[in-house]
N, C-alpha and C. Protein backbone atom coordinates (compact mmCIF):
# COMPACT_ATOMS: atom_id res chain seq x y z
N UNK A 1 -17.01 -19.66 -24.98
CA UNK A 1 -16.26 -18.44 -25.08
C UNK A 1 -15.03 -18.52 -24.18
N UNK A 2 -13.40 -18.30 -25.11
CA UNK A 2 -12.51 -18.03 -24.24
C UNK A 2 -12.44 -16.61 -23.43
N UNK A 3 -11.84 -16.62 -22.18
CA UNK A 3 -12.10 -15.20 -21.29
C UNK A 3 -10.29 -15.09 -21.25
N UNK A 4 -9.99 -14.51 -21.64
CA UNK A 4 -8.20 -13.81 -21.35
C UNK A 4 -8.10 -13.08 -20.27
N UNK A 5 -7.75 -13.47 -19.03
CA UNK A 5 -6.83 -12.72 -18.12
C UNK A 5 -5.71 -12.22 -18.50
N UNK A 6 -5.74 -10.81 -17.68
CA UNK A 6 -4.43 -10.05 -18.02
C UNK A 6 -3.14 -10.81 -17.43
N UNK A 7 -1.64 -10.58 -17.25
CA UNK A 7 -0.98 -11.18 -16.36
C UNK A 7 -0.37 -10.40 -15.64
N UNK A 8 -0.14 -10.62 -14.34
CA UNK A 8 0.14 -9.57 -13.39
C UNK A 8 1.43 -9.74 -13.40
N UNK A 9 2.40 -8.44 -13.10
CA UNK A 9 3.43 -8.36 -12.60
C UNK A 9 3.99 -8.37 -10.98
N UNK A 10 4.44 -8.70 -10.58
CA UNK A 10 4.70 -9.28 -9.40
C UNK A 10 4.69 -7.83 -8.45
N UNK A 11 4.10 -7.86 -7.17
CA UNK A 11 4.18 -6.43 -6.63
C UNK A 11 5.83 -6.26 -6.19
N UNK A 12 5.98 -7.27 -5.70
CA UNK A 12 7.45 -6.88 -5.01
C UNK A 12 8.17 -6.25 -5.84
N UNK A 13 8.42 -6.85 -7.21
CA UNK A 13 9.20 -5.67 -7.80
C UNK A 13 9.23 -4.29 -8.15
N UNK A 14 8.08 -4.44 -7.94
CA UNK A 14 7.88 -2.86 -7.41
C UNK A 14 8.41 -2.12 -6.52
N UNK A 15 8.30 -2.61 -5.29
CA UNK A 15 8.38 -2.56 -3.68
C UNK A 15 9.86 -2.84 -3.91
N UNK A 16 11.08 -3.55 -4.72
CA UNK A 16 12.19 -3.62 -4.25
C UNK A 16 12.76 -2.62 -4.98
N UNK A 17 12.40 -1.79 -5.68
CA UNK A 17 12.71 -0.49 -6.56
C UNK A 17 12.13 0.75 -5.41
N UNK A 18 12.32 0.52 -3.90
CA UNK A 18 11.64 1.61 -3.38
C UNK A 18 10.34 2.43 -3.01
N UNK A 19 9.33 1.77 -3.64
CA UNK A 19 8.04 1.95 -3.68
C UNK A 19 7.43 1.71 -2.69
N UNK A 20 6.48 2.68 -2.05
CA UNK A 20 5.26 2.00 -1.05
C UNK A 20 4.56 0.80 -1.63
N UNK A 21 3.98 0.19 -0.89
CA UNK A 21 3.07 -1.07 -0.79
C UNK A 21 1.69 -0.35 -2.21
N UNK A 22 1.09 0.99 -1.97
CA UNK A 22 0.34 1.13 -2.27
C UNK A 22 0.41 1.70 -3.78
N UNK A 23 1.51 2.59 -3.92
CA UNK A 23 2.72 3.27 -4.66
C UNK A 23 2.27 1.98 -6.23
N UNK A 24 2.93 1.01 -5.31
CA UNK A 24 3.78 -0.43 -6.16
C UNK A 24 2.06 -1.00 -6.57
N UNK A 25 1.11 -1.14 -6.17
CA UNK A 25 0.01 -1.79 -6.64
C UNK A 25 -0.94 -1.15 -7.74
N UNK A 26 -0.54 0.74 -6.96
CA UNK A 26 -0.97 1.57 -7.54
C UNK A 26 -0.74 1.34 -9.40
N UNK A 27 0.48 1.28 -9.76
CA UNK A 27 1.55 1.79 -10.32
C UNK A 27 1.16 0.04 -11.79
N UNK A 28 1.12 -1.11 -10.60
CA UNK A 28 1.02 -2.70 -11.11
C UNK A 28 -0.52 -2.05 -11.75
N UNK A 29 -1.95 -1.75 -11.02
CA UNK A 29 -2.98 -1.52 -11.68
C UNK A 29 -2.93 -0.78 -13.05
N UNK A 30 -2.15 0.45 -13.25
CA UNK A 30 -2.27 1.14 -14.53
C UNK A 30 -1.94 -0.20 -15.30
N UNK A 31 -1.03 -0.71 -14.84
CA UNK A 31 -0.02 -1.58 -16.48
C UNK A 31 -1.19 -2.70 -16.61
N UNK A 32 -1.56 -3.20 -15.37
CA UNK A 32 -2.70 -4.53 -16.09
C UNK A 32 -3.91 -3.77 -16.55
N UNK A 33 -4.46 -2.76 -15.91
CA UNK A 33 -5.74 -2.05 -16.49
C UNK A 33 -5.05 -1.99 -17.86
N UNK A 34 -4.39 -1.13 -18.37
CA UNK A 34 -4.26 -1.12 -19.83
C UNK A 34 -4.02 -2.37 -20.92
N UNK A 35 -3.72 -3.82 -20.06
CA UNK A 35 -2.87 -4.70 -20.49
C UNK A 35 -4.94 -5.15 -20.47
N UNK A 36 -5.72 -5.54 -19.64
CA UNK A 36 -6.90 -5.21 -19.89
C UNK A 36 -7.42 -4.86 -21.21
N UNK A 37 -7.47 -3.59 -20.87
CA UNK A 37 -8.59 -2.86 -22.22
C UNK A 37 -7.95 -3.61 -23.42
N UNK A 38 -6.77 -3.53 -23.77
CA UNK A 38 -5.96 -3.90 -24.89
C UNK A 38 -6.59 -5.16 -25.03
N UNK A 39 -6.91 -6.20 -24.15
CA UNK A 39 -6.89 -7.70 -24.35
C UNK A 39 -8.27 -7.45 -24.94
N UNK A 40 -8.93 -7.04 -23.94
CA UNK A 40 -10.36 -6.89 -24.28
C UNK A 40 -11.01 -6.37 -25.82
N UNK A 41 -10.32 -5.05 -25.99
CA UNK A 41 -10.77 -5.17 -27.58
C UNK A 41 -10.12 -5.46 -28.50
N UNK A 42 -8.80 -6.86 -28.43
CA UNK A 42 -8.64 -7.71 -29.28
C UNK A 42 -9.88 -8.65 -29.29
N UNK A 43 -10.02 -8.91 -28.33
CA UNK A 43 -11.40 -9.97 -27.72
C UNK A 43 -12.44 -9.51 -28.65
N UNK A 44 -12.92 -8.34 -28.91
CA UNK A 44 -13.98 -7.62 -29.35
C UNK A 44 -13.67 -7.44 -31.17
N UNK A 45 -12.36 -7.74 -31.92
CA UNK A 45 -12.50 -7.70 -32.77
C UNK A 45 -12.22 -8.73 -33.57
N UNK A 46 -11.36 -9.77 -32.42
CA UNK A 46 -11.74 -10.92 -33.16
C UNK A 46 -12.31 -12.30 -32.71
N UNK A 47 -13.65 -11.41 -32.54
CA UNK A 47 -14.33 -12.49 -31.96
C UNK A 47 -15.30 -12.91 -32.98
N UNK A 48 -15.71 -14.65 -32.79
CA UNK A 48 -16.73 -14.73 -34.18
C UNK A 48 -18.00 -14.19 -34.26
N UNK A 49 -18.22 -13.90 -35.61
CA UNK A 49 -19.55 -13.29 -35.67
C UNK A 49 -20.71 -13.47 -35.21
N UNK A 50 -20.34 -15.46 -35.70
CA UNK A 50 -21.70 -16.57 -35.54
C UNK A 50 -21.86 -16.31 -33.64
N UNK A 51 -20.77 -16.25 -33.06
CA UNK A 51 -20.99 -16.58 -31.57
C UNK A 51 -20.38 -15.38 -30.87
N UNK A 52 -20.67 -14.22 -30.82
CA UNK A 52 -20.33 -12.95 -30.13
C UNK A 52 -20.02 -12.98 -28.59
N UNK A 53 -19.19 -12.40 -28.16
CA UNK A 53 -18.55 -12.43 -26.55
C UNK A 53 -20.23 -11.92 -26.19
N UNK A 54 -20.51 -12.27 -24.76
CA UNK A 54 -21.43 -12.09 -23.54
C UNK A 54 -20.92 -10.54 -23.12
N UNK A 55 -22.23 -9.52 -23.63
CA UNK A 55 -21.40 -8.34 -23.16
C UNK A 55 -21.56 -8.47 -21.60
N UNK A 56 -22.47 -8.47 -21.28
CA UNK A 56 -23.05 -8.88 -19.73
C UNK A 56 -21.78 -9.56 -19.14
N UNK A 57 -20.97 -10.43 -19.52
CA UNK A 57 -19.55 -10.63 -18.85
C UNK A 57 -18.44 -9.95 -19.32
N UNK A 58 -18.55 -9.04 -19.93
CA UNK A 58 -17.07 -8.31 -20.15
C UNK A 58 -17.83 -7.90 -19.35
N UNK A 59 -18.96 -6.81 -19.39
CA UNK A 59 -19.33 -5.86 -18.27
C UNK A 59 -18.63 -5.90 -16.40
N UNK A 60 -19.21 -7.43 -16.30
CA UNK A 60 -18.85 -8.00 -15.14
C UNK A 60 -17.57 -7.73 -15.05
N UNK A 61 -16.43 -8.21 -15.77
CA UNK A 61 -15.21 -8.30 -16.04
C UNK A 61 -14.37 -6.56 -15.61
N UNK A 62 -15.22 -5.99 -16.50
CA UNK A 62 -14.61 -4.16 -16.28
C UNK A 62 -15.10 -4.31 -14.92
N UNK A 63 -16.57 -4.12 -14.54
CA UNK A 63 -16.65 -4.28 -13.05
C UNK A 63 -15.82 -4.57 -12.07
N UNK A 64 -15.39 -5.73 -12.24
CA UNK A 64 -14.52 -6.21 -11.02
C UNK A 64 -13.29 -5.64 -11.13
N UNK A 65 -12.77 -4.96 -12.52
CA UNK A 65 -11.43 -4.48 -12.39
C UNK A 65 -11.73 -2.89 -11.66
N UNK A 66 -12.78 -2.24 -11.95
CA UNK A 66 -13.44 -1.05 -11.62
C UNK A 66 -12.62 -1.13 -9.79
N UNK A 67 -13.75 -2.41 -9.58
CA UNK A 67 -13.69 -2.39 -7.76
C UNK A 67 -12.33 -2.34 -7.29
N UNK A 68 -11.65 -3.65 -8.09
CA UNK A 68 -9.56 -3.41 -7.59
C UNK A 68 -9.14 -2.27 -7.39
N UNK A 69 -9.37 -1.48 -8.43
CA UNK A 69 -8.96 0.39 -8.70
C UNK A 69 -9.25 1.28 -7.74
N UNK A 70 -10.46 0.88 -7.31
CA UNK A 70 -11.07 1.99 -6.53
C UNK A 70 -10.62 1.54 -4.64
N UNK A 71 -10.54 0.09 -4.65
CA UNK A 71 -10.09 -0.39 -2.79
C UNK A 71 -8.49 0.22 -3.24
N UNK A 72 -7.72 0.18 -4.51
CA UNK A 72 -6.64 0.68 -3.99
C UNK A 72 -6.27 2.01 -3.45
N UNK A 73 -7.28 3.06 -4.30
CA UNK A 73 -7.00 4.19 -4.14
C UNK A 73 -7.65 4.64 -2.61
N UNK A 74 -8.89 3.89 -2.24
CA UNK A 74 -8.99 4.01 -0.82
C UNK A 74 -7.75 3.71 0.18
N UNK A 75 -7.26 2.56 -0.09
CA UNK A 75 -6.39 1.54 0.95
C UNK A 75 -4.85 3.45 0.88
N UNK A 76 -4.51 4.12 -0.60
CA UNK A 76 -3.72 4.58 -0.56
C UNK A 76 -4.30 6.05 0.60
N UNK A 77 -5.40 6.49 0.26
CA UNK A 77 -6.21 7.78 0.82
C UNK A 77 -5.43 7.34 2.46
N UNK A 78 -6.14 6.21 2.89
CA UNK A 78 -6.06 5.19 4.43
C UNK A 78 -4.68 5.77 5.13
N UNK A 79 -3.44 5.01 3.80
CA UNK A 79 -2.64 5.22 4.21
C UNK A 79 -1.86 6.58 4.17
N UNK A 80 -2.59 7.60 3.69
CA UNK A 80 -1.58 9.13 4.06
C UNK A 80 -2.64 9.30 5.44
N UNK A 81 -3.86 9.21 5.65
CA UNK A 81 -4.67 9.45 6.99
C UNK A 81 -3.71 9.15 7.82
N UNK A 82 -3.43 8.10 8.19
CA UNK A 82 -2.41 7.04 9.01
C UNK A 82 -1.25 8.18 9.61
N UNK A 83 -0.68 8.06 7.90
CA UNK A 83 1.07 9.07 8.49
C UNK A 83 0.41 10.11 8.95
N UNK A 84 -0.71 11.06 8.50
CA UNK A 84 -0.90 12.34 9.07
C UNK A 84 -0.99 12.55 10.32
N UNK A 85 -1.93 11.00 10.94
CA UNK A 85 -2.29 11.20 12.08
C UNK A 85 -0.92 10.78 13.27
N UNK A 86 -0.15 9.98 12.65
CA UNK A 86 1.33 9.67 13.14
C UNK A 86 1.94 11.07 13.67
N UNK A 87 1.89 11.88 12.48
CA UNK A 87 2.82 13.34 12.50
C UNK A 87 1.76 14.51 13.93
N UNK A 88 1.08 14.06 13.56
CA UNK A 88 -0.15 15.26 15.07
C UNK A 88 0.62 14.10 16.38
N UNK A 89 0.99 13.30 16.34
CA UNK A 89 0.79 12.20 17.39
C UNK A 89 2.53 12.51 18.20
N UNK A 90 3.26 12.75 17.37
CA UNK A 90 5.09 12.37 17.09
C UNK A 90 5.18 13.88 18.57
N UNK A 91 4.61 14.96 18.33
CA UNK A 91 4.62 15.93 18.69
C UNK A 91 4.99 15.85 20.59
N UNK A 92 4.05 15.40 20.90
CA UNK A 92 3.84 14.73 22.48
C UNK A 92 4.78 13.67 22.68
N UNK A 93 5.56 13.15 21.86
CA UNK A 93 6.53 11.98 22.93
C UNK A 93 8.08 12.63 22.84
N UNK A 94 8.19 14.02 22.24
CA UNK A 94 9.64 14.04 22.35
C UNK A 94 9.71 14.97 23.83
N UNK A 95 11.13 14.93 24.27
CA UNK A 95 10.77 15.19 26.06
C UNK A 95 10.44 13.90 26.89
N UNK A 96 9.89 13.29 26.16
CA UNK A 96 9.10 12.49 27.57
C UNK A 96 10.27 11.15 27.67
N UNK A 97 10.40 10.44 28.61
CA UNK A 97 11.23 9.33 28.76
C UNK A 97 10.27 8.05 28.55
N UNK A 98 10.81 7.44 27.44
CA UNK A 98 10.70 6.08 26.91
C UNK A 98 11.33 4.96 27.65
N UNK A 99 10.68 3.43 27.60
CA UNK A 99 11.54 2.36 27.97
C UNK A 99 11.10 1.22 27.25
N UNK A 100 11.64 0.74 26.70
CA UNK A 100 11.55 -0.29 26.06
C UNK A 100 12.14 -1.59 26.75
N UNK A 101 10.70 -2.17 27.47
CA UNK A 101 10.31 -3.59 28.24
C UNK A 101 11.46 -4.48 27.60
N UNK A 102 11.35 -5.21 26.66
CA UNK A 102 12.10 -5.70 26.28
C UNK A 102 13.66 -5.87 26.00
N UNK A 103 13.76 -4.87 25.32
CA UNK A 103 15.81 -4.30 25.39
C UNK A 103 15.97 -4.00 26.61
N UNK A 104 15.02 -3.36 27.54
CA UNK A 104 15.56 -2.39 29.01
C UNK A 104 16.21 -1.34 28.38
N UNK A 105 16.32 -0.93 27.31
CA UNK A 105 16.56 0.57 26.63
C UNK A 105 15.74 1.46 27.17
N UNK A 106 16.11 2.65 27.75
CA UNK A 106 15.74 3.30 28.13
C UNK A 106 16.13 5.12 28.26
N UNK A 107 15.12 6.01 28.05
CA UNK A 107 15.59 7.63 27.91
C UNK A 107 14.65 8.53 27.45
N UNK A 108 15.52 10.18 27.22
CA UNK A 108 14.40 10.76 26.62
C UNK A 108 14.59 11.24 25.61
N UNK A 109 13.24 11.02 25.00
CA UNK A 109 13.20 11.29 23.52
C UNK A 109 13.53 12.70 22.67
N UNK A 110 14.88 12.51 22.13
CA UNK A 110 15.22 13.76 21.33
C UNK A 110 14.80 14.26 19.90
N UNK A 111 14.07 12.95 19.01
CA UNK A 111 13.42 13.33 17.38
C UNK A 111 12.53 12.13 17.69
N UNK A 112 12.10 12.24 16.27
CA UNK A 112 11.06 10.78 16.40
C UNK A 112 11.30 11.12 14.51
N UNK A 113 11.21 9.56 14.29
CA UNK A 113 11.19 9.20 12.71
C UNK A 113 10.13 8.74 12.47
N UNK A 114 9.29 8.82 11.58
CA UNK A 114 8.74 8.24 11.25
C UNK A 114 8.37 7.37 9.80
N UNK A 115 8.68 6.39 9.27
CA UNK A 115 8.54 5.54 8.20
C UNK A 115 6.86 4.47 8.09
N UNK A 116 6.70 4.27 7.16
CA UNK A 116 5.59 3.69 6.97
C UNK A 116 5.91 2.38 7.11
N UNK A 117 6.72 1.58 7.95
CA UNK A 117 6.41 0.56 9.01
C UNK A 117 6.23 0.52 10.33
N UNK A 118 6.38 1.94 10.77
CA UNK A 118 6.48 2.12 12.32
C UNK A 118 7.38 3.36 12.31
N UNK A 119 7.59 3.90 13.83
CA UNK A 119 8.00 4.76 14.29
C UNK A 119 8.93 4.42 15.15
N UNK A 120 10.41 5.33 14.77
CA UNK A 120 11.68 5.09 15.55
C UNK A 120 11.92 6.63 16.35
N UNK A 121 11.85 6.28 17.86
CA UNK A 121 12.08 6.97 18.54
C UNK A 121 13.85 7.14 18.78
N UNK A 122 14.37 8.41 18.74
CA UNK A 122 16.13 8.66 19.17
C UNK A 122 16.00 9.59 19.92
N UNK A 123 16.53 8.53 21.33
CA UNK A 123 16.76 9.17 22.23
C UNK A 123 18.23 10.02 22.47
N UNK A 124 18.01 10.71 23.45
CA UNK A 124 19.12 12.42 23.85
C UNK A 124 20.47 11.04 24.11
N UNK A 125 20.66 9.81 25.01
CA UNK A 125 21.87 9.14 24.64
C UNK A 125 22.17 8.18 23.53
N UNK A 126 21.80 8.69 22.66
CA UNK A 126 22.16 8.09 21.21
C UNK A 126 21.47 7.00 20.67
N UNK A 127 20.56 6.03 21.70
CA UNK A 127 19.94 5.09 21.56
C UNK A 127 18.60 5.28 20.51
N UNK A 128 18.09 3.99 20.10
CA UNK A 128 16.73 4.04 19.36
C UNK A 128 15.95 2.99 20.02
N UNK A 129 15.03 3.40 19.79
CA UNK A 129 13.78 2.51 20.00
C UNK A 129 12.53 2.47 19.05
N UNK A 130 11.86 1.39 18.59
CA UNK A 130 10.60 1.45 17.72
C UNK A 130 9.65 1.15 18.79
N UNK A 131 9.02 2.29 18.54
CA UNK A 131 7.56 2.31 18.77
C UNK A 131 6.67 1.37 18.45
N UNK A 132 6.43 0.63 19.62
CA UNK A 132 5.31 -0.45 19.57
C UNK A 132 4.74 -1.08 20.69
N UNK A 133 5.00 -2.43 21.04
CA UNK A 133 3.92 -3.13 22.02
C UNK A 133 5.58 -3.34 23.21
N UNK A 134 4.87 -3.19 24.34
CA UNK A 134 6.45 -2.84 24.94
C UNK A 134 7.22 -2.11 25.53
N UNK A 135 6.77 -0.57 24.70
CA UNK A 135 7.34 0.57 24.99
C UNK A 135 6.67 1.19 25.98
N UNK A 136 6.98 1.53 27.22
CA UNK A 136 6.33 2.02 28.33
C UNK A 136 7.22 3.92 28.06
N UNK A 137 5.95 4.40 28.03
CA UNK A 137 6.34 5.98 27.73
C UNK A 137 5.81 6.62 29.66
N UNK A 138 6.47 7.62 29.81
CA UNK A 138 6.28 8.47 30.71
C UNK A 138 6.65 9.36 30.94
């Protein structure tokens, strides 16, 4: 028995049209899930009589596409937890004076940005800093 994989579209192009990471996989799953079912019941109608597909492995087959579907929509749930908990967090560092070990940038914090690679602190003299390993807050 031949088994047809779907073919994936590349995530990045997703991701270079603006898309989150999760957005873009999200978005790649509908088109192969459907690119899927479609393959699958060509599979199912023209398959030979004498030698019928293994339902027990399509089964498997939906299965494992089942599991992809479902870690993405967790991994996406994950990632609004994340920003939410970013946004309760952002609250407490404006006021306070930042320094960034590295640049020797240093001040106090007038907004805070936040993007889903990290957090950019702008400080009251015009400066920025990202929030990370480094940054000595006080």
């Amino acid at each position: 028995m031949t088994v047809i994989q779907p073919t994936a579209i590349p995530v990045n192009q997703a991701t270079q049209a603006g898309k989150s990471g999760t957005a873009a996989a999200k978005e790649q799953l509908t088109l192969d899930y459907n690119a899927f079912l479609q393959l699958m019941m060509a599979q199912m109608k023209n398959q030979d009589p004498t030698e019928p597909v293994d339902a027990t492995q399509q089964l498997a087959q939906l299965a494992s596409f089942s599991q992809v579907e479902q870690a993405i929509k967790t991994n996406s749930k994950l990632e609004t937890l994340l920003t939410n908990m970013s946004f309760g967090q952002v609250d407490d560092l404006i006021g306070r004076t930042v320094t960034d070990t590295a640049t020797k940038v240093s001040g106090k914090v007038a907004s805070v940005e936040v993007y889903s690679d990290g957090t950019m602190l702008a400080l009251e003299n015009g400066k920025k800093v990202l929030l990370g390993p480094g940054v000595k807050i006080s």
